[in-house]
PDB file of N, CA and C in Angstrom:
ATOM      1  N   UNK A   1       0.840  -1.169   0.000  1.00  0.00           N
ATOM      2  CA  UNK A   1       0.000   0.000   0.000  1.00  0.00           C
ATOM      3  C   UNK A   1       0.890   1.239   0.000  1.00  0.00           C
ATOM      4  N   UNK A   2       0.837   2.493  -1.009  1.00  0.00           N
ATOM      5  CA  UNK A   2       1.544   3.216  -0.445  1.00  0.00           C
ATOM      6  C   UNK A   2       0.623   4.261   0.230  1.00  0.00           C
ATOM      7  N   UNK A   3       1.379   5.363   0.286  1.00  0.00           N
ATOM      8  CA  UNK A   3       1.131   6.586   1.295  1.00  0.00           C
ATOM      9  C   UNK A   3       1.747   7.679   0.541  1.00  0.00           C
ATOM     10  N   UNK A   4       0.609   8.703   0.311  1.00  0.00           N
ATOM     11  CA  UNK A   4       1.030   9.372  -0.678  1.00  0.00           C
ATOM     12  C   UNK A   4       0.828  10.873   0.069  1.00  0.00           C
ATOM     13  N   UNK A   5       1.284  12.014  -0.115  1.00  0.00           N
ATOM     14  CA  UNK A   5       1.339  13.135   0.559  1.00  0.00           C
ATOM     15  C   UNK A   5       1.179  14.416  -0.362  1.00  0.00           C
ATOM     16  N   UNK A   6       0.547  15.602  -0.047  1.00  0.00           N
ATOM     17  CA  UNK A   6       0.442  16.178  -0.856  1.00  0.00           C
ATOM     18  C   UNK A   6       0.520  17.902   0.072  1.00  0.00           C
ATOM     19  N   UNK A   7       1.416  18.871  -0.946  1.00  0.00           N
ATOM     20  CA  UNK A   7       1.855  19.839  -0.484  1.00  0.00           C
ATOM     21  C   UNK A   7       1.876  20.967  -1.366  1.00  0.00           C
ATOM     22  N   UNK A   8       1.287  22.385  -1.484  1.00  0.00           N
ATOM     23  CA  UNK A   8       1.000  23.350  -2.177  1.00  0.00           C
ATOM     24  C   UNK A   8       2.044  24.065  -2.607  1.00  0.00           C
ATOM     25  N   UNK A   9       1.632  24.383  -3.640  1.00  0.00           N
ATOM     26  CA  UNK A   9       2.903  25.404  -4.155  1.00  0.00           C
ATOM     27  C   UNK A   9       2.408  26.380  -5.116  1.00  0.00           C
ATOM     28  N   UNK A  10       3.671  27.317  -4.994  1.00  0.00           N
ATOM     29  CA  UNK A  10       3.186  28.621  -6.369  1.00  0.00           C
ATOM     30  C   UNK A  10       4.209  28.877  -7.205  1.00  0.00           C
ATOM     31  N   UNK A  11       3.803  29.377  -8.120  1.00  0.00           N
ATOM     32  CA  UNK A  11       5.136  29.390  -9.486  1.00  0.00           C
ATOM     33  C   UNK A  11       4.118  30.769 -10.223  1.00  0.00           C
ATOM     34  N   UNK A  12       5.448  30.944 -10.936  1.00  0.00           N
ATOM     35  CA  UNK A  12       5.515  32.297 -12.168  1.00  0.00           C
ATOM     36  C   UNK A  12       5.974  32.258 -13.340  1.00  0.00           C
ATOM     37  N   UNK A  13       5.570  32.495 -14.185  1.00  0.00           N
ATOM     38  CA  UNK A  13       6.131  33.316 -15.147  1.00  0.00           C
ATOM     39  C   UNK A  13       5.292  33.398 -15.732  1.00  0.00           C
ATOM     40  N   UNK A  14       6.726  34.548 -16.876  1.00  0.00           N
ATOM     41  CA  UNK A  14       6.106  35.688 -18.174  1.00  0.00           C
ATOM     42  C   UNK A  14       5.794  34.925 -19.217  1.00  0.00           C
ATOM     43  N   UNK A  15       6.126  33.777 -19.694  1.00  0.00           N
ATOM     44  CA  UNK A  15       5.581  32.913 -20.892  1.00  0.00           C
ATOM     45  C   UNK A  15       4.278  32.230 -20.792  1.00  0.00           C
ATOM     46  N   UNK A  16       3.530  31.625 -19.776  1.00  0.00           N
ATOM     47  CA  UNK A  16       2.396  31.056 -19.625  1.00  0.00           C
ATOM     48  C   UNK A  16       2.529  30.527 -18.373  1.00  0.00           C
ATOM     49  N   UNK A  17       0.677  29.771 -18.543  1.00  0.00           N
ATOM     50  CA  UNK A  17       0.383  29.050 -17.273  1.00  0.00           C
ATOM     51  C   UNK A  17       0.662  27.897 -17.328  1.00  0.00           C
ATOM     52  N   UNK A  18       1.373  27.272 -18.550  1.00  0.00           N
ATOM     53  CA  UNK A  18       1.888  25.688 -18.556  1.00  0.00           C
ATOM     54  C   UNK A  18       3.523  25.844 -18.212  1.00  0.00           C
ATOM     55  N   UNK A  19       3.900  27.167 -18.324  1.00  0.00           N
ATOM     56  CA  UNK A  19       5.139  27.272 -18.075  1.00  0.00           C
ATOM     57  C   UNK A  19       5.373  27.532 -16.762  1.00  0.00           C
ATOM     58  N   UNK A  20       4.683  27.983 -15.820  1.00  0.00           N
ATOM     59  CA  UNK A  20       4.610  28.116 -14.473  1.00  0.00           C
ATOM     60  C   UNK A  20       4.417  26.686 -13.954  1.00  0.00           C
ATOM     61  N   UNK A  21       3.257  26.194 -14.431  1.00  0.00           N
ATOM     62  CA  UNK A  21       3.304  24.557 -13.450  1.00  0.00           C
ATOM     63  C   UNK A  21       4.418  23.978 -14.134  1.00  0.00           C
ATOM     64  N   UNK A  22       5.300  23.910 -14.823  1.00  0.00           N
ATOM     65  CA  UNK A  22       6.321  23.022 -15.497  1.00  0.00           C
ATOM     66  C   UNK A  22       7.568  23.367 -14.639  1.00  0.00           C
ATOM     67  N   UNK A  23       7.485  24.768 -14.019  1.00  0.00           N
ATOM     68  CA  UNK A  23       8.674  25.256 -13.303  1.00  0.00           C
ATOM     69  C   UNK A  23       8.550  24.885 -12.253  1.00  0.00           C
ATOM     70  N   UNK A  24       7.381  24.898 -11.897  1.00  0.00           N
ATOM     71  CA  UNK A  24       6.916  24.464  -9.943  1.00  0.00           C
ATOM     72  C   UNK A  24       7.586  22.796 -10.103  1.00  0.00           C
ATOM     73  N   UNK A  25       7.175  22.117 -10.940  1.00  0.00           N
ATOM     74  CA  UNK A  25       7.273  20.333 -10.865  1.00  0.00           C
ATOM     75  C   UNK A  25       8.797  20.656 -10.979  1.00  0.00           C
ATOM     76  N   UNK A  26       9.611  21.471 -11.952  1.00  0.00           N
ATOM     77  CA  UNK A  26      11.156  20.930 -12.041  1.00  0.00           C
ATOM     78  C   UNK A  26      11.466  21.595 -10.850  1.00  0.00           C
ATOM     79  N   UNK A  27      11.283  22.440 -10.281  1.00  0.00           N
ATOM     80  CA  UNK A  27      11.790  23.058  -8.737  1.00  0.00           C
ATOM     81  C   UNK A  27      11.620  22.144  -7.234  1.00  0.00           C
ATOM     82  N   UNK A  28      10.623  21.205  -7.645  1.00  0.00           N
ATOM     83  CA  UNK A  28      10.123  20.779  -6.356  1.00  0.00           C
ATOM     84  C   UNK A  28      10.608  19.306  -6.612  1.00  0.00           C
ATOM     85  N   UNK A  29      11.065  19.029  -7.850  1.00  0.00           N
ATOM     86  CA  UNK A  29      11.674  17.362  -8.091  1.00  0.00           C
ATOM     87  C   UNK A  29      12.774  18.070  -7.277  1.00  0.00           C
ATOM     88  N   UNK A  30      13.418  18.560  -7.232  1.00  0.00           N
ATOM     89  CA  UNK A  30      15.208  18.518  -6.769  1.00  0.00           C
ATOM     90  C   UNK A  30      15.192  18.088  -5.261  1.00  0.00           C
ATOM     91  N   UNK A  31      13.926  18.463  -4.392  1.00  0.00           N
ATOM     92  CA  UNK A  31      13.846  17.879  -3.102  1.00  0.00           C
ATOM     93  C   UNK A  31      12.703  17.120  -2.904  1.00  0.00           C
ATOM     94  N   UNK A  32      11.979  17.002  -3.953  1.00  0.00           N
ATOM     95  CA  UNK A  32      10.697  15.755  -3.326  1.00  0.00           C
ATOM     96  C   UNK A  32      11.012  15.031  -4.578  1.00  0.00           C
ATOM     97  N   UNK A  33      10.483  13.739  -4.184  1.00  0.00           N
ATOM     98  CA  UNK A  33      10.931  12.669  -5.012  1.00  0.00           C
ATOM     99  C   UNK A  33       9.695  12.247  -5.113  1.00  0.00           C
ATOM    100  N   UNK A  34       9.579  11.236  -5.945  1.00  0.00           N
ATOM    101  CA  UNK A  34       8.625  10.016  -6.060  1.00  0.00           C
ATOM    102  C   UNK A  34       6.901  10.863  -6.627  1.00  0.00           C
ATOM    103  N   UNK A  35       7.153  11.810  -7.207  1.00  0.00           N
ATOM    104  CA  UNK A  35       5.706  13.066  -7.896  1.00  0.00           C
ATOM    105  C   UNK A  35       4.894  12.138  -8.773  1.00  0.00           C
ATOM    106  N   UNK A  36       3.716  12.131  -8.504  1.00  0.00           N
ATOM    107  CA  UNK A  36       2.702  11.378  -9.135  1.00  0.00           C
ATOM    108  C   UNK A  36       1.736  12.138 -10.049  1.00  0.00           C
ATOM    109  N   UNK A  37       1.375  13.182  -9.357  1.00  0.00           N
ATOM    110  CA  UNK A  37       0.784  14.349 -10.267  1.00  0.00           C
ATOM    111  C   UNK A  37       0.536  15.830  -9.640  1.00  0.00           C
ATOM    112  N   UNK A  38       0.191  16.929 -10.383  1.00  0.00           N
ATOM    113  CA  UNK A  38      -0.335  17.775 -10.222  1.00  0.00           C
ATOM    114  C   UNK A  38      -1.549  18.132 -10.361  1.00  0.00           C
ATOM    115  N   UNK A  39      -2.373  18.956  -9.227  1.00  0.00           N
ATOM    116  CA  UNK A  39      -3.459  19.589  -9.625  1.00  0.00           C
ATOM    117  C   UNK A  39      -3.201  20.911  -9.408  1.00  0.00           C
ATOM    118  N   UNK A  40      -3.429  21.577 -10.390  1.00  0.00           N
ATOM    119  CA  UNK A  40      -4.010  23.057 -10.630  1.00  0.00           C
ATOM    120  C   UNK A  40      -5.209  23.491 -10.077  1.00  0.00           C
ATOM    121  N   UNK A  41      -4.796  24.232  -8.574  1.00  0.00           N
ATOM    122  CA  UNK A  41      -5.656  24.766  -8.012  1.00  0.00           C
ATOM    123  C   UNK A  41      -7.096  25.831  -8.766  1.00  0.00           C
ATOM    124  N   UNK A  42      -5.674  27.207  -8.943  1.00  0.00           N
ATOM    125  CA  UNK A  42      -5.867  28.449  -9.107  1.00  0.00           C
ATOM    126  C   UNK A  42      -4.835  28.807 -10.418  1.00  0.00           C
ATOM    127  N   UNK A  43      -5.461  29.778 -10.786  1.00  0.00           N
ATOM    128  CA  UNK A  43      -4.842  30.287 -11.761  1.00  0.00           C
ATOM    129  C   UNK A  43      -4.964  31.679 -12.120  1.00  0.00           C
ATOM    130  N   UNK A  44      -3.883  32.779 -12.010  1.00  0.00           N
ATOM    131  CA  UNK A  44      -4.120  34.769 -11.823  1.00  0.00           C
ATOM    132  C   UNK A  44      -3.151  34.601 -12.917  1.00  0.00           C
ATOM    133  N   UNK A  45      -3.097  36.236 -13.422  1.00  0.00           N
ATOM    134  CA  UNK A  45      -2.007  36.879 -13.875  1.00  0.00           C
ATOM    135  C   UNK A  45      -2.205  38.394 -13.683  1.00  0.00           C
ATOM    136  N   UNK A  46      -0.529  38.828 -13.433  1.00  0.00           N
ATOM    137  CA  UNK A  46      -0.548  40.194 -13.263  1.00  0.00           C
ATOM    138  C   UNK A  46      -0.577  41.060 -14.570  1.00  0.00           C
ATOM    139  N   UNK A  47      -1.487  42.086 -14.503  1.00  0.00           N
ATOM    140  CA  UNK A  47      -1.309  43.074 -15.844  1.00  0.00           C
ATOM    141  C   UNK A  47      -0.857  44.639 -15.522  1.00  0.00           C
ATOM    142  N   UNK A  48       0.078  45.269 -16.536  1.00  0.00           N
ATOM    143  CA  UNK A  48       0.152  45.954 -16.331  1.00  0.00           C
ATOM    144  C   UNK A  48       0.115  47.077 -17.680  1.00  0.00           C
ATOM    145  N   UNK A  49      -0.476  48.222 -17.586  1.00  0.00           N
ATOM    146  CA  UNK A  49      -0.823  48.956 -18.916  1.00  0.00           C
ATOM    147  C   UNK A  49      -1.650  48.034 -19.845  1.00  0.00           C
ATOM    148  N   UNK A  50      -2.550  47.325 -19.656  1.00  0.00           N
ATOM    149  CA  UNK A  50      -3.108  46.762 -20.681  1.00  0.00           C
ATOM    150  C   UNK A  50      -2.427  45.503 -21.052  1.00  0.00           C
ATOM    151  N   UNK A  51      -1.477  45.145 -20.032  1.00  0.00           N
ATOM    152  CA  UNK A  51      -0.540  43.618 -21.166  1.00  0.00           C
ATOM    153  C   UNK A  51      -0.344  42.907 -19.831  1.00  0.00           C
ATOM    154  N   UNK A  52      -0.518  41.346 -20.225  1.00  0.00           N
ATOM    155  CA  UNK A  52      -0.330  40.893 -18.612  1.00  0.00           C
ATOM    156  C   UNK A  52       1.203  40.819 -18.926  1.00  0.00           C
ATOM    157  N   UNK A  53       1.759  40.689 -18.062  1.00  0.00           N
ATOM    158  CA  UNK A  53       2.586  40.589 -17.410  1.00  0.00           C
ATOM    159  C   UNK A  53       3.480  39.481 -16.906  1.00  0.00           C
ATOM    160  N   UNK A  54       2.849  38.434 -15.887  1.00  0.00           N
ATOM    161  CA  UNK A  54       3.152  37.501 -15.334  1.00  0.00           C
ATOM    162  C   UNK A  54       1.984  36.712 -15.358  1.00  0.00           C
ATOM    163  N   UNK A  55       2.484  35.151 -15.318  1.00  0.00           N
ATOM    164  CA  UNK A  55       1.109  34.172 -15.241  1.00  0.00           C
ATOM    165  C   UNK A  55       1.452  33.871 -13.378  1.00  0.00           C
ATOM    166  N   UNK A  56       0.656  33.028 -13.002  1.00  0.00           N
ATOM    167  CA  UNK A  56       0.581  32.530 -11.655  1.00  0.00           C
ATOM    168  C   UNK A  56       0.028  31.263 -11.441  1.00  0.00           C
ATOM    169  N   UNK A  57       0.285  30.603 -10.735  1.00  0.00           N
ATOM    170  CA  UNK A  57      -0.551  29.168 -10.861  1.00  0.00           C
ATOM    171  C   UNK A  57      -0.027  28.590  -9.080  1.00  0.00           C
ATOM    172  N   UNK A  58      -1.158  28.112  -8.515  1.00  0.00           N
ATOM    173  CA  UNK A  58      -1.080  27.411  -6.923  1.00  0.00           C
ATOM    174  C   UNK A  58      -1.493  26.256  -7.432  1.00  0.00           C
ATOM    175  N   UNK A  59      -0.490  25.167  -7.092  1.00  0.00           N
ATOM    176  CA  UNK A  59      -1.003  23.902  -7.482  1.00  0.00           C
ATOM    177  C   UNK A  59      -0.746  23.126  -6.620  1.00  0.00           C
ATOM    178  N   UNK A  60      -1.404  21.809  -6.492  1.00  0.00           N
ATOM    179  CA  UNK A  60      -1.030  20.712  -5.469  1.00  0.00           C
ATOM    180  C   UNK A  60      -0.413  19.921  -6.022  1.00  0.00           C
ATOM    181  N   UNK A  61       0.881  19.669  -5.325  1.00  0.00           N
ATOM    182  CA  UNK A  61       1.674  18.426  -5.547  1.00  0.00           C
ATOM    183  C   UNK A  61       1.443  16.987  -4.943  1.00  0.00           C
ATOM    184  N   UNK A  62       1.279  15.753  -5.483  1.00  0.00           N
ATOM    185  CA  UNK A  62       1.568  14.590  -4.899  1.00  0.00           C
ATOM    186  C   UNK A  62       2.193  14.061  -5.392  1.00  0.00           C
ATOM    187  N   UNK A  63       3.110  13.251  -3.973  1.00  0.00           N
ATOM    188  CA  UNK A  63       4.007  12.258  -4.164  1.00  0.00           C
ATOM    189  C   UNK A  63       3.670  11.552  -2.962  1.00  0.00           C
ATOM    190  N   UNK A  64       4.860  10.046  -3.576  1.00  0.00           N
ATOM    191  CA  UNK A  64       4.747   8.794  -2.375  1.00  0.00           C
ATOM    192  C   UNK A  64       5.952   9.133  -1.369  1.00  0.00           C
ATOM    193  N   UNK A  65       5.189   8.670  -0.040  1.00  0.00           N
ATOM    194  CA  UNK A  65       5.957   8.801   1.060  1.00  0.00           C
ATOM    195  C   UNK A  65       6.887   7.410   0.889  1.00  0.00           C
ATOM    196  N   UNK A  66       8.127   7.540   0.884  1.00  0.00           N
ATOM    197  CA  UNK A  66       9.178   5.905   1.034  1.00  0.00           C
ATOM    198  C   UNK A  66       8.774   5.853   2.621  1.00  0.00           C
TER     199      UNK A  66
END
């Protein structure tokens, strides 16, 4: 049986919202191991003068507990 754990996170950027969750998963492999999937909470972006700006994305991570 495993045991799986799950822990929130936020990410950015100026290219998109697939590019923000793609940065959160390669940032959070370097110290959690064993990632099964993501869910995409939420999803903002900042605008400024008429142009966004930044994307945003809070997503939940799971992985297995060893």
């Amino acid at each position: 049986m495993a045991v799986l754990k799950v822990i929130e996170v936020l990410s950015n950027s100026d290219k998109s919202w697939e590019d923000a969750t793609k940065k959160a998963v390669k940032h959070a492999s370097k110290s959690v191991k064993n990632i099964r999937s993501v869910y995409i909470q939420d999803q903002s972006a900042s605008v400024k003068n008429g142009d966004v700006t930044e994307f945003r994305v809070n997503l939940k991570i799971t992985f297995e507990v060893d």
